[in-house]
Protein backbone atom coordinates (compact mmCIF):
# COMPACT_ATOMS: atom_id res chain seq x y z
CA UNK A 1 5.27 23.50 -25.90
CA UNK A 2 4.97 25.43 -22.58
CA UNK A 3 3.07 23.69 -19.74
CA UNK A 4 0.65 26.31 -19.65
CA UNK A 5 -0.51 25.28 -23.47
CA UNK A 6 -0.25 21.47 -22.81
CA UNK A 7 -2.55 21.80 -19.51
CA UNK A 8 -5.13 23.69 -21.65
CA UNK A 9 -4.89 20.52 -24.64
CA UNK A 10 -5.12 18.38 -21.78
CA UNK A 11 -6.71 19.24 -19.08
CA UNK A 12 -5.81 19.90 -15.16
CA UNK A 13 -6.20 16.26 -14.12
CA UNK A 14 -4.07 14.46 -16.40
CA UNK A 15 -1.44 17.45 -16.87
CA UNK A 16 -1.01 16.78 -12.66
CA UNK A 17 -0.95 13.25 -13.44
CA UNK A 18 1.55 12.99 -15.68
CA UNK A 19 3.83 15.77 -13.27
CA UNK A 20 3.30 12.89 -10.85
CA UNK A 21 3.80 10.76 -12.58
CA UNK A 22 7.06 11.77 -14.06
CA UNK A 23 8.56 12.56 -9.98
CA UNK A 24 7.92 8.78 -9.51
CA UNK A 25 9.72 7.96 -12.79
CA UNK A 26 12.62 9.75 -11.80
CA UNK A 27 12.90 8.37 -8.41
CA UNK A 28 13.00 4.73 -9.97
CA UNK A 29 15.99 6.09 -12.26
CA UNK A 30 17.91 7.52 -9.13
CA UNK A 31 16.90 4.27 -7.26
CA UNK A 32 18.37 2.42 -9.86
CA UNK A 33 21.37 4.83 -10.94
CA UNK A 34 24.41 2.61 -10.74
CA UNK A 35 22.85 0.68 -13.63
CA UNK A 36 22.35 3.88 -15.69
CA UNK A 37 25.72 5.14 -14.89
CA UNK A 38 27.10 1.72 -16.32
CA UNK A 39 25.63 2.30 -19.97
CA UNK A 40 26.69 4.68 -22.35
CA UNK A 41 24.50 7.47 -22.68
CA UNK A 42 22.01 7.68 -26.20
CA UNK A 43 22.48 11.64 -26.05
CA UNK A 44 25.28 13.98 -26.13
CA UNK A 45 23.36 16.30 -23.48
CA UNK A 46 23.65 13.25 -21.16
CA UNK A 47 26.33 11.50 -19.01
CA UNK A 48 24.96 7.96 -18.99
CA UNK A 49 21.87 6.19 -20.50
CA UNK A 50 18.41 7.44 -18.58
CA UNK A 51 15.01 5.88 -18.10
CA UNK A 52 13.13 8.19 -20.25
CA UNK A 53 15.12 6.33 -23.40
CA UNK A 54 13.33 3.47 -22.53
CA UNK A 55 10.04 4.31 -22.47
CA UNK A 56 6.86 5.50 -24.37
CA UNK A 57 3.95 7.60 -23.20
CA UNK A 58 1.35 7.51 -25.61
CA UNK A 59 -2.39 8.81 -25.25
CA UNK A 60 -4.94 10.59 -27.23
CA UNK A 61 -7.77 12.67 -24.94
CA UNK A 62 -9.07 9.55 -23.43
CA UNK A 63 -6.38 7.04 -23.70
CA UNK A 64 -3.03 7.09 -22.15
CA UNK A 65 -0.47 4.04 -23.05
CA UNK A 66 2.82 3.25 -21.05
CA UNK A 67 5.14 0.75 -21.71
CA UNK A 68 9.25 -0.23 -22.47
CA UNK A 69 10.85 -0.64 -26.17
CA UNK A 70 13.54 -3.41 -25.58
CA UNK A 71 12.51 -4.53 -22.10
CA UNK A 72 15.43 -6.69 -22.36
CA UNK A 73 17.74 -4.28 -21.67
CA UNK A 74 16.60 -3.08 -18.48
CA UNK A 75 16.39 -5.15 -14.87
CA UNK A 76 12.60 -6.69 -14.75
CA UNK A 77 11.89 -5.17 -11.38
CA UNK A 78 12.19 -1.51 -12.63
CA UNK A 79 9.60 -2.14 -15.27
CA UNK A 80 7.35 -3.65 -12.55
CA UNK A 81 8.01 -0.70 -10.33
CA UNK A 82 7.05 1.66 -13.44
CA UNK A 83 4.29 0.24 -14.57
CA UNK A 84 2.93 0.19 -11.02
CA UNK A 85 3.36 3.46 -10.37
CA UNK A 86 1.40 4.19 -13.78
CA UNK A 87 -1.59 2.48 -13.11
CA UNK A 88 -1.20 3.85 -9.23
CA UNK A 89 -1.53 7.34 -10.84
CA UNK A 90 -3.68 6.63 -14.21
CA UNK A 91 -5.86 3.40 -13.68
CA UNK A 92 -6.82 4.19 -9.88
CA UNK A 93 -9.14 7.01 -8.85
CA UNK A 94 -11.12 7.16 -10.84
């Protein structure tokens, strides 16, 4: 779907929040890179495992739902840092 569609269905707020929101995501990855770079990777396309095979982004027009399937397998303070920077971006302002 081209970001010009999926800001209509959604709107201009949350289409700019979830850009933002997605920069901060892959700054955590990069901050935490040597731990990627140690797994295999879950796609071809891809030279190690990523964050984005971690977690979910659900949300209808008025709900939006983040969270981590197998937390286990990822260090506890880059969930933390993610889910932080979701409600930063989602829950505050507004």
């Amino acid at each position: 779907m081209s970001n010009d569609i999926y800001e209509f269905l959604v709107g201009k707020e949350r289409f700019e929040k979830e850009k933002q929101f997605d920069e901060e995501l892959k700054k955590i990855e990069e901050e935490y890179i040597e731990f990627f770079k140690s797994r295999p990777p879950k796609h071809k396309r891809d030279k190690h495992d990523r964050l984005y095979n971690h977690y979910l982004l659900v949300g209808n027009n008025n709900i939006l739902k983040f969270g981590f399937e197998n937390e286990d397998e990822l260090p506890q303070e880059l969930i933390l840092k993610c889910h932080r920077a979701f409600n930063r971006i989602f829950k505050e302002n507004k």
